[in-house]
PDB file of N, CA and C in Angstrom:
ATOM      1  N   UNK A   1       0.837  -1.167   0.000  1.00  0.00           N
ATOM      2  CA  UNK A   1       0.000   0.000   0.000  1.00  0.00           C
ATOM      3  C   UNK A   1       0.893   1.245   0.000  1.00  0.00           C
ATOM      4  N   UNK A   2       0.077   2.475  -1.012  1.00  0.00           N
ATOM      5  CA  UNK A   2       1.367   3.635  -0.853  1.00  0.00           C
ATOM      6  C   UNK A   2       1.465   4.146   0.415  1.00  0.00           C
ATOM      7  N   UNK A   3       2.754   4.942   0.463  1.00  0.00           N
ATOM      8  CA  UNK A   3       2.558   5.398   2.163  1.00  0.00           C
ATOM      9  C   UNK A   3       1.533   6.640   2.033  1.00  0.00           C
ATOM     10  N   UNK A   4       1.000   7.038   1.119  1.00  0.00           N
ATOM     11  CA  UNK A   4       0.370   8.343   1.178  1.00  0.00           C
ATOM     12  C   UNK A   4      -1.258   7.684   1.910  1.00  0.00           C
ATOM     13  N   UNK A   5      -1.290   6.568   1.608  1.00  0.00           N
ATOM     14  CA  UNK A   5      -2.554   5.967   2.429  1.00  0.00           C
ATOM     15  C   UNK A   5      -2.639   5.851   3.377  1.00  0.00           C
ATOM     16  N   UNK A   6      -1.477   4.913   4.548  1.00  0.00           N
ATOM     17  CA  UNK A   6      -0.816   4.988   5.874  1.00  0.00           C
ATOM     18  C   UNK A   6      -1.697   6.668   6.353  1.00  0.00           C
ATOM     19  N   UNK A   7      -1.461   7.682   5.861  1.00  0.00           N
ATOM     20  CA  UNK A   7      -1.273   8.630   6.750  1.00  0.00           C
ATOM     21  C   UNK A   7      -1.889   9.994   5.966  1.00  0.00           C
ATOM     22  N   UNK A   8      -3.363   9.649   5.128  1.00  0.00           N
ATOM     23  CA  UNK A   8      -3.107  10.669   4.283  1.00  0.00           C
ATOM     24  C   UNK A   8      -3.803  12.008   4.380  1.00  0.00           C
ATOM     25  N   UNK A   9      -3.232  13.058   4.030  1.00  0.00           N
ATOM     26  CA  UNK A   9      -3.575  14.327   4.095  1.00  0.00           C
ATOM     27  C   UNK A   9      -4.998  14.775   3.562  1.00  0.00           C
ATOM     28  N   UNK A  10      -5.227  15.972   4.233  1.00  0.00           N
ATOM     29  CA  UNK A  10      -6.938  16.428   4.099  1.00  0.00           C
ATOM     30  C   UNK A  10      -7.240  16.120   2.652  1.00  0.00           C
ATOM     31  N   UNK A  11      -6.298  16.564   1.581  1.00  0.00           N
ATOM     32  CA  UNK A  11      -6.626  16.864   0.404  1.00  0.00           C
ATOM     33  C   UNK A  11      -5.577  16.318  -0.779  1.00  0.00           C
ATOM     34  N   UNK A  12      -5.894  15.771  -1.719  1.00  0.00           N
ATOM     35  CA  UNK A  12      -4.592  14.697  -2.405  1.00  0.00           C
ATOM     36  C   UNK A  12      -5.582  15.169  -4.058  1.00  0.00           C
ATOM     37  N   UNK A  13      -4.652  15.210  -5.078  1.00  0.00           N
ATOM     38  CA  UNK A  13      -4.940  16.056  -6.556  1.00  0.00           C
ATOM     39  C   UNK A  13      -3.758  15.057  -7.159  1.00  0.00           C
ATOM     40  N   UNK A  14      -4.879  14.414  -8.146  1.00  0.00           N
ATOM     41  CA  UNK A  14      -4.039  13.481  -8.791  1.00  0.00           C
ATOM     42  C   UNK A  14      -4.021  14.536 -10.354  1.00  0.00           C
ATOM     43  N   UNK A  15      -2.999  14.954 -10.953  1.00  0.00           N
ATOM     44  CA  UNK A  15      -3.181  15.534 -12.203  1.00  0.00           C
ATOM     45  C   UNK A  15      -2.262  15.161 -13.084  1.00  0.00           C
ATOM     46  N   UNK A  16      -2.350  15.163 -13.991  1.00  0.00           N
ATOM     47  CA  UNK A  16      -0.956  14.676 -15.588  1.00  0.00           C
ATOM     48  C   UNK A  16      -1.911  14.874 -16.637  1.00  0.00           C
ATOM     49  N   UNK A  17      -0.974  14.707 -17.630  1.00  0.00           N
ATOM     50  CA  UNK A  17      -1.180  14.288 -19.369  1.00  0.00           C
ATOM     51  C   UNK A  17      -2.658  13.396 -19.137  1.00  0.00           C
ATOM     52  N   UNK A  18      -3.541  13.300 -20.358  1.00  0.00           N
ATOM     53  CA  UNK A  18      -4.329  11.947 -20.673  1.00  0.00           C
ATOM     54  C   UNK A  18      -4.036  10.716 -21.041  1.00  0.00           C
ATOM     55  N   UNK A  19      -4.749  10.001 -20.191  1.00  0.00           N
ATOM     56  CA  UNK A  19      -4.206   8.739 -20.767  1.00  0.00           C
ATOM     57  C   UNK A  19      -2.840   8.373 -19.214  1.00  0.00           C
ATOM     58  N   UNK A  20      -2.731   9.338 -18.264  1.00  0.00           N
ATOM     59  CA  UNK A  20      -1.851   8.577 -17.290  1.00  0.00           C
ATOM     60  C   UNK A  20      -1.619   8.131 -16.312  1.00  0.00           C
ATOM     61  N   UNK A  21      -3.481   7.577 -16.229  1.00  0.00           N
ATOM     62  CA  UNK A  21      -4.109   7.111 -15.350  1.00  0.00           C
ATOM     63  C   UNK A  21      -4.940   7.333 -13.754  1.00  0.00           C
ATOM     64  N   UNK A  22      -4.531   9.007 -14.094  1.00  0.00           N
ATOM     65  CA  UNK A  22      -5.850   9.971 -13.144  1.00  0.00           C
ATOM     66  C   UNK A  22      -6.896   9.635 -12.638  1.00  0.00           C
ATOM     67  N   UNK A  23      -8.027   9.143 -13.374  1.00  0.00           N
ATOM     68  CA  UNK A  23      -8.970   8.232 -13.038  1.00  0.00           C
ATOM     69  C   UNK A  23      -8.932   6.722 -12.119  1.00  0.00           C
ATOM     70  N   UNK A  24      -8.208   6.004 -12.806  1.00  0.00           N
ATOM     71  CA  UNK A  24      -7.656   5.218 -12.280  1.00  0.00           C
ATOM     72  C   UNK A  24      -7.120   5.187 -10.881  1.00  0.00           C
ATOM     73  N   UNK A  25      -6.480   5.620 -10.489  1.00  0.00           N
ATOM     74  CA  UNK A  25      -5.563   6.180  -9.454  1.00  0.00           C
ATOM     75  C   UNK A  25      -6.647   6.805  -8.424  1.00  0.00           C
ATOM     76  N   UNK A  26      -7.484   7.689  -8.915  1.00  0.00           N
ATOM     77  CA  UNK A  26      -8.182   8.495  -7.520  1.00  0.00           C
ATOM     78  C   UNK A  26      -9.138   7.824  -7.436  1.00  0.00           C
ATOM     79  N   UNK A  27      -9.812   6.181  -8.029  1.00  0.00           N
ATOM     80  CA  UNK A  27     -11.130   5.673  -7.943  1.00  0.00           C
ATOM     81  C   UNK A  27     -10.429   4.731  -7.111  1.00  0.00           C
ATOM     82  N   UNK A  28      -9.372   4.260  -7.605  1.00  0.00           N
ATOM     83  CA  UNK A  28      -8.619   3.571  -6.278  1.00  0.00           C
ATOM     84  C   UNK A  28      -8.565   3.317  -4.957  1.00  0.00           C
ATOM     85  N   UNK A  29      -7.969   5.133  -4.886  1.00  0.00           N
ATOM     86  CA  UNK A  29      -7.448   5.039  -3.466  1.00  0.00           C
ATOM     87  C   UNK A  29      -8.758   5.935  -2.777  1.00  0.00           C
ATOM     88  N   UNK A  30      -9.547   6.522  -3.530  1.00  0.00           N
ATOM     89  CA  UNK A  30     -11.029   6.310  -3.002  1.00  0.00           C
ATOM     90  C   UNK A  30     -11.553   5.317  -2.179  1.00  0.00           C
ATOM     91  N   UNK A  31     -11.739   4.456  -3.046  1.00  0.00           N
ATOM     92  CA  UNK A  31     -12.010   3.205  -2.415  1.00  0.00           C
ATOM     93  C   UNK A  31     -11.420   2.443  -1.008  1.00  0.00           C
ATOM     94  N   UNK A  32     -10.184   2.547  -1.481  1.00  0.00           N
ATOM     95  CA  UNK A  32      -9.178   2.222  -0.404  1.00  0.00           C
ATOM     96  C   UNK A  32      -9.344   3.216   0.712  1.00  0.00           C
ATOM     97  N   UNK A  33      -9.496   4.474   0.932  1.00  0.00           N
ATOM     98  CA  UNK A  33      -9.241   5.267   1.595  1.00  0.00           C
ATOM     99  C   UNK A  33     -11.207   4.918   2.291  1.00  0.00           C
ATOM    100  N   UNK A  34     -11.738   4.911   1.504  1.00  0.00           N
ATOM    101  CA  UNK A  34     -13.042   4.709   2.389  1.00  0.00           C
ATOM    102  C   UNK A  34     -13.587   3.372   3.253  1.00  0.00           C
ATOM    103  N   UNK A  35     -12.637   2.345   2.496  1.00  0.00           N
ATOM    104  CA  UNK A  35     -13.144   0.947   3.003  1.00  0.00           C
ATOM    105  C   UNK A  35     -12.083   1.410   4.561  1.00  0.00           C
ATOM    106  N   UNK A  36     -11.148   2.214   4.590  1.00  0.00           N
ATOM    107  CA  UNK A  36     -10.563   2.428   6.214  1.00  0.00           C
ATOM    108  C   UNK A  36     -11.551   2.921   6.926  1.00  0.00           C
ATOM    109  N   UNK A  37     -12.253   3.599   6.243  1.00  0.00           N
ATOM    110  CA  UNK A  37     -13.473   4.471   7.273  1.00  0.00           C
ATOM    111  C   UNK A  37     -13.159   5.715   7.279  1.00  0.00           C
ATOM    112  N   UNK A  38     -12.362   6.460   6.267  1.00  0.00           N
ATOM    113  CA  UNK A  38     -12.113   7.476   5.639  1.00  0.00           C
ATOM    114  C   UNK A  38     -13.768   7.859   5.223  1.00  0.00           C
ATOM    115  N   UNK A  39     -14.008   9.313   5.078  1.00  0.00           N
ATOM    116  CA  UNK A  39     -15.034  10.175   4.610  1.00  0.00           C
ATOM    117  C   UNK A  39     -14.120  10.459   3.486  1.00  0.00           C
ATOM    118  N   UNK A  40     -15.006  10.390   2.182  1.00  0.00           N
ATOM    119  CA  UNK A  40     -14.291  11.072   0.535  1.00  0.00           C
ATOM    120  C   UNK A  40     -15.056  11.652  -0.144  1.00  0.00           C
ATOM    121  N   UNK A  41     -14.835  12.138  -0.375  1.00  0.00           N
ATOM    122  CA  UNK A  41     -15.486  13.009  -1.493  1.00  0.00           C
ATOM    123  C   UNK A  41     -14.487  13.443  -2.975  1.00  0.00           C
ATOM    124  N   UNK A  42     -15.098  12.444  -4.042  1.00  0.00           N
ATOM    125  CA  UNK A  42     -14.035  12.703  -5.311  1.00  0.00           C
ATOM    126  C   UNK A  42     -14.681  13.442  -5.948  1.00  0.00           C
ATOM    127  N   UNK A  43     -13.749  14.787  -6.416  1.00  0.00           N
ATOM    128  CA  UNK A  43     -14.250  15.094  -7.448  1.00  0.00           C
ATOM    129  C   UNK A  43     -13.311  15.261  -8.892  1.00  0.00           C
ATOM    130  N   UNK A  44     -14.516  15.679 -10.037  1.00  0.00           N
ATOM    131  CA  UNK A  44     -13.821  15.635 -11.419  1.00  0.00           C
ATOM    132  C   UNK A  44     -13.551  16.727 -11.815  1.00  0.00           C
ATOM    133  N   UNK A  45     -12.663  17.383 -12.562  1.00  0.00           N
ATOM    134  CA  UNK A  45     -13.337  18.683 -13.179  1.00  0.00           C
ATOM    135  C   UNK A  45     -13.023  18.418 -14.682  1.00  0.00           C
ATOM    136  N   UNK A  46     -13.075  16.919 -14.924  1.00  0.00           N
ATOM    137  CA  UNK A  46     -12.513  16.811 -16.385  1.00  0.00           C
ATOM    138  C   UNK A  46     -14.206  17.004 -17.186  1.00  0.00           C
ATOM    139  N   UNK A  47     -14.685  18.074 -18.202  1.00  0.00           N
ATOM    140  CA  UNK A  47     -15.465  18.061 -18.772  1.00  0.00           C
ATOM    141  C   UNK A  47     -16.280  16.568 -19.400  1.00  0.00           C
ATOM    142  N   UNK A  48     -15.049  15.688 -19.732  1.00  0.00           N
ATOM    143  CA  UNK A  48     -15.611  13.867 -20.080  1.00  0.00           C
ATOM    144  C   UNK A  48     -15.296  13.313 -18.816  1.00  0.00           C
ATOM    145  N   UNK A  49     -15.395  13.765 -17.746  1.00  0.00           N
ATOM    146  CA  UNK A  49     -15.466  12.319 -16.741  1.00  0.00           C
ATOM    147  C   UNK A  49     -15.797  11.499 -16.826  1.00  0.00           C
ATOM    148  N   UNK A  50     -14.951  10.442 -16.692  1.00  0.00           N
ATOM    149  CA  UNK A  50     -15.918   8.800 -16.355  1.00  0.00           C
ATOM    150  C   UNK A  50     -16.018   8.140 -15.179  1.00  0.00           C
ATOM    151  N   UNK A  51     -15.650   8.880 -13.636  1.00  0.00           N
ATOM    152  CA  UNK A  51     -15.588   8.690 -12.857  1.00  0.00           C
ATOM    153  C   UNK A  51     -16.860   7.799 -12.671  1.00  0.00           C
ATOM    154  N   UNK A  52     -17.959   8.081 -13.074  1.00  0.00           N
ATOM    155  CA  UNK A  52     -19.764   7.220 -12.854  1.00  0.00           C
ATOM    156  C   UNK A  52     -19.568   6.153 -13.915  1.00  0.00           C
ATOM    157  N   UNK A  53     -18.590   5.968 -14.478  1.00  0.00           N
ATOM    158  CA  UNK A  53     -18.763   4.779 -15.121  1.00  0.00           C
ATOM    159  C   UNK A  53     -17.570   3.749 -14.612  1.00  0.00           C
ATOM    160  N   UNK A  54     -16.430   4.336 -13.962  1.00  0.00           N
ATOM    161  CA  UNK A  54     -15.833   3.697 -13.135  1.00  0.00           C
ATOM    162  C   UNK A  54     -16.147   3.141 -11.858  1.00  0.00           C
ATOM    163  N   UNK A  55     -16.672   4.001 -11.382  1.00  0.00           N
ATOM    164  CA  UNK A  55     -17.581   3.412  -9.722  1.00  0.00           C
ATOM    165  C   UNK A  55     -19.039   3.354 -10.135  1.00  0.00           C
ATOM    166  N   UNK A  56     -19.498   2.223 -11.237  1.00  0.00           N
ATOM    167  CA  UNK A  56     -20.651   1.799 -11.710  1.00  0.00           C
ATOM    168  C   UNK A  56     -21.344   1.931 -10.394  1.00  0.00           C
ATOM    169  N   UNK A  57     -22.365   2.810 -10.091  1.00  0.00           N
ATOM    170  CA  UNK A  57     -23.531   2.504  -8.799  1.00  0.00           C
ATOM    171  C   UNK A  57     -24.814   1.435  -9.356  1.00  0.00           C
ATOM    172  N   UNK A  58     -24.933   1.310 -10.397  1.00  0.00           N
ATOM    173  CA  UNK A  58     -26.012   0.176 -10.752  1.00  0.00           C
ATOM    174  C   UNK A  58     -25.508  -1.005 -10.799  1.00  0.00           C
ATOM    175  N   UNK A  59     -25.682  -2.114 -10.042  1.00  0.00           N
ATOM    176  CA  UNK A  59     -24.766  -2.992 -10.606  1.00  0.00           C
ATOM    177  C   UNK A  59     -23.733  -3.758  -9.588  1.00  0.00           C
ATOM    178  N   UNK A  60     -22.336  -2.713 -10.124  1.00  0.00           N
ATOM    179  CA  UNK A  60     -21.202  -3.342  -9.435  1.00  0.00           C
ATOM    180  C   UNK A  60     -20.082  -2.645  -8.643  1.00  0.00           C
ATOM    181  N   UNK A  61     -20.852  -1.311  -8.397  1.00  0.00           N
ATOM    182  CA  UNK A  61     -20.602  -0.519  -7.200  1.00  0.00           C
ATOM    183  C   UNK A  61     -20.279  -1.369  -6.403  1.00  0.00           C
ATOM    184  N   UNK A  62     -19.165  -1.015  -5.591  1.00  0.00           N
ATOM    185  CA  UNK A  62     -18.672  -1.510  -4.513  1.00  0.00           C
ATOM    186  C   UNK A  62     -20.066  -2.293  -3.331  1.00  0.00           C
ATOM    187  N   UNK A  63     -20.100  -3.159  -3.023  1.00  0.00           N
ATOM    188  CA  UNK A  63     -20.963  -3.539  -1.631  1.00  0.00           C
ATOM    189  C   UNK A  63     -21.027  -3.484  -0.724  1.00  0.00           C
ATOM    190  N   UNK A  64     -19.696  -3.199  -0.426  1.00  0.00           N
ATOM    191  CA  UNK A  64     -18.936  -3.044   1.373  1.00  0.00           C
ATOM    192  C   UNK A  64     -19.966  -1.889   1.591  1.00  0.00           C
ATOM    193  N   UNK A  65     -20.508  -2.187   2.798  1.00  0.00           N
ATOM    194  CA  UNK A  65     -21.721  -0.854   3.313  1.00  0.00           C
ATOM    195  C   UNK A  65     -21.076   0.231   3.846  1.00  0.00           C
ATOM    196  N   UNK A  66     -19.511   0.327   4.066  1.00  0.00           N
ATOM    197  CA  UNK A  66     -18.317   0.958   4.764  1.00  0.00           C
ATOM    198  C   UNK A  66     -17.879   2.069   3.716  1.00  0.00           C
ATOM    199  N   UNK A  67     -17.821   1.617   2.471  1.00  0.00           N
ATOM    200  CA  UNK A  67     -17.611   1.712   1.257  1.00  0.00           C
ATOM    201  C   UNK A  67     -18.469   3.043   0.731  1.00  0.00           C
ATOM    202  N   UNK A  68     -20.073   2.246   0.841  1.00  0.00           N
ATOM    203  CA  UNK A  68     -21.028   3.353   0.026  1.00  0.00           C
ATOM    204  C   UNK A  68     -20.910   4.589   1.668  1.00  0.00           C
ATOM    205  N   UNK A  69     -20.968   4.123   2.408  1.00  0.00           N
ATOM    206  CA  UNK A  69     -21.461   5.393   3.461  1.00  0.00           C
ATOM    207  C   UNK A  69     -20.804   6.370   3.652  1.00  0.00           C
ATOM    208  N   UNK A  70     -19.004   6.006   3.166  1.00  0.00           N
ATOM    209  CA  UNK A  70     -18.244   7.277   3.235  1.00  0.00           C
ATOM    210  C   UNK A  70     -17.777   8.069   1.609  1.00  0.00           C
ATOM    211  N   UNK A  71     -18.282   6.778   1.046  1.00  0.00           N
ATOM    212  CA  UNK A  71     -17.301   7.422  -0.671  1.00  0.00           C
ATOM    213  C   UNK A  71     -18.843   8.255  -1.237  1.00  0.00           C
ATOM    214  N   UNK A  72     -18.277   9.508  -1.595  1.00  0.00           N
ATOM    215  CA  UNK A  72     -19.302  10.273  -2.637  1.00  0.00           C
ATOM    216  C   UNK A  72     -18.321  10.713  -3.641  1.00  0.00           C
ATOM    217  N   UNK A  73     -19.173  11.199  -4.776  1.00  0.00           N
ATOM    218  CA  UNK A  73     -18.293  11.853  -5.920  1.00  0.00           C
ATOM    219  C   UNK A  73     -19.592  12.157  -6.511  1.00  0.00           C
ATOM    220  N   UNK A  74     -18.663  13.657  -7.329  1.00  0.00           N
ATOM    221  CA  UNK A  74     -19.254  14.528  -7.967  1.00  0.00           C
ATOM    222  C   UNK A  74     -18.450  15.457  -9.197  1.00  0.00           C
ATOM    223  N   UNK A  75     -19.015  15.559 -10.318  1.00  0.00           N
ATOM    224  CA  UNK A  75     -18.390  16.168 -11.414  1.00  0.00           C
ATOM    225  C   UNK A  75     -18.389  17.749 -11.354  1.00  0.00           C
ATOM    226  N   UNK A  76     -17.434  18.309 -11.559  1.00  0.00           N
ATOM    227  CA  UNK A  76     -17.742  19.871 -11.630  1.00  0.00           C
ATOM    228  C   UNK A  76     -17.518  20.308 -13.092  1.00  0.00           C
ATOM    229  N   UNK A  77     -18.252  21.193 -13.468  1.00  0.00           N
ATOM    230  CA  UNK A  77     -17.834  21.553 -14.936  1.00  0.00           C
ATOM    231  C   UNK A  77     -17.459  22.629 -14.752  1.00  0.00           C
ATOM    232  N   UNK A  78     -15.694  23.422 -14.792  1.00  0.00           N
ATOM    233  CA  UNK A  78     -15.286  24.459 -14.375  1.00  0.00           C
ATOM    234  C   UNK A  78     -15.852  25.766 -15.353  1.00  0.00           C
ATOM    235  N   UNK A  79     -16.191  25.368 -16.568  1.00  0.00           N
ATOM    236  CA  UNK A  79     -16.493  26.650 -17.075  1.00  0.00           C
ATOM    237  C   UNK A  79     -18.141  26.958 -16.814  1.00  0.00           C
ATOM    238  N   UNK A  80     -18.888  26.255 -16.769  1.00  0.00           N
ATOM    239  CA  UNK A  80     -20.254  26.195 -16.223  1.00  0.00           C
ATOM    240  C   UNK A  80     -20.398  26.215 -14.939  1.00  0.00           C
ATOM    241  N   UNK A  81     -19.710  26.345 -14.428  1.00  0.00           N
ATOM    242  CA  UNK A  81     -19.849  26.152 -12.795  1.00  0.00           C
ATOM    243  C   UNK A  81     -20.614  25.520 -12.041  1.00  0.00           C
ATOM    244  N   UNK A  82     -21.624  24.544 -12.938  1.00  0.00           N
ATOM    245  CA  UNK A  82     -22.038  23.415 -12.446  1.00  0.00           C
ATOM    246  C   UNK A  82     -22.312  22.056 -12.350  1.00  0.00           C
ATOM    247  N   UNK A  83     -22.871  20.963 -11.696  1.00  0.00           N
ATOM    248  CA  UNK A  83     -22.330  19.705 -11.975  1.00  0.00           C
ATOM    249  C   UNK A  83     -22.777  19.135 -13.050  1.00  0.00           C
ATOM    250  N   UNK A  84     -21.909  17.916 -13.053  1.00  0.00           N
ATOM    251  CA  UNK A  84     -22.068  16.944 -14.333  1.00  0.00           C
ATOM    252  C   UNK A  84     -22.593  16.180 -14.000  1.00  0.00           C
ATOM    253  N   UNK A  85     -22.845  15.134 -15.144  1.00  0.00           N
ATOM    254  CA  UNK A  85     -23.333  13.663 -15.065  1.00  0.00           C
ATOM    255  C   UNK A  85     -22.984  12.941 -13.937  1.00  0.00           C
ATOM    256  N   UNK A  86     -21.303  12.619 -13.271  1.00  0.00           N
ATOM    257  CA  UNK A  86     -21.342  12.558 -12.414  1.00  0.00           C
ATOM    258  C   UNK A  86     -21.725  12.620 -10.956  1.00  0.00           C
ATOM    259  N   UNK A  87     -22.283  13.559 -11.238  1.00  0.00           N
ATOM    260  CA  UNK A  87     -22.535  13.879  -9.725  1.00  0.00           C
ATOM    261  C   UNK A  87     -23.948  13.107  -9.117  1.00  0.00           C
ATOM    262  N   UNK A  88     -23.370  12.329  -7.718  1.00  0.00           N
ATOM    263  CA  UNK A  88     -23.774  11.134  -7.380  1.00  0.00           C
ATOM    264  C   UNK A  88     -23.303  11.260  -5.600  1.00  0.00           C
ATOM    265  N   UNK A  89     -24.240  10.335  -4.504  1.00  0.00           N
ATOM    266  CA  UNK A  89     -24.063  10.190  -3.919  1.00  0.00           C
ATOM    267  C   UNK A  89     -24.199   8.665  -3.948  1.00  0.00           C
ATOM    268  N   UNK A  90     -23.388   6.940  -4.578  1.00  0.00           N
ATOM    269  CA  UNK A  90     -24.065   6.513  -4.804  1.00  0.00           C
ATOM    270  C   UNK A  90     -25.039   5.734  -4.240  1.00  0.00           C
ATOM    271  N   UNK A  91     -24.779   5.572  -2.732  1.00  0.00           N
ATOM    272  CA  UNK A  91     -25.585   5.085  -1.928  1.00  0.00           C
ATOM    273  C   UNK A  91     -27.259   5.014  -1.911  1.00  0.00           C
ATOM    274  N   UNK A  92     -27.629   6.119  -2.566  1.00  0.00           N
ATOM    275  CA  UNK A  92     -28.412   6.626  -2.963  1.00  0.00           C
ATOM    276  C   UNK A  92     -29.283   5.986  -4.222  1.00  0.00           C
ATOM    277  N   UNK A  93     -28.161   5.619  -4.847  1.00  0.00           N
ATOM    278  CA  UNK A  93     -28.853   4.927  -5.914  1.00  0.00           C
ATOM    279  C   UNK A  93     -29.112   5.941  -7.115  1.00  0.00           C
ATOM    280  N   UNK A  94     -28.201   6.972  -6.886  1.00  0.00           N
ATOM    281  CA  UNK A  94     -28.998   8.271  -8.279  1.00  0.00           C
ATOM    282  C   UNK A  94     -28.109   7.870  -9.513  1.00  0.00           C
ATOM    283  N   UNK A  95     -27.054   7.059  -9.647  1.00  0.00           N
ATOM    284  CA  UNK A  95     -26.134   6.694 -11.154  1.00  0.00           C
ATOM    285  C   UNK A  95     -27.232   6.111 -11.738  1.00  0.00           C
TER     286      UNK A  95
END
């Protein structure tokens, strides 16, 4: 496990090029960080997020009940200043 998990700070910004696994990486340690009993909140500001198609909530969303109660995510669209498709609590069931 990275050490940034061990011990990690209020706020963590995964950013690079496309394609270098951004998504990947913060749906991750999302996960990881919430199945500890971490509170998360991910967000996107990539205009194509696929963050809701990565953490499928219909389906094959995570099950751990540890899981849905602390992980949320939500899309921001920076030039609209408001949310996207993403945006989901999925516990909820709104994907």
């Amino acid at each position: 496990m990275p050490n940034f998990l061990h011990n990690p700070p209020k706020n963590l910004f995964f950013t690079g090029k496309g394609g270098v696994g951004k998504t990947t990486t913060s749906a991750a340690t999302a996960i990881a960080l919430a199945d500890r009993g971490k509170r998360v909140l991910l967000v996107s500001t990539d205009p194509a997020s696929n963050l809701d198609e990565v953490l499928v909530c219909k389906g094959s969303y995570p099950t751990n009940e540890q899981i849905q109660a602390a992980l949320m995510m939500v899309g921001i669209d920076l030039v609209l200043g408001e949310k996207t498709k993403a945006s989901c609590g999925c516990k909820s069931g709104c994907c």
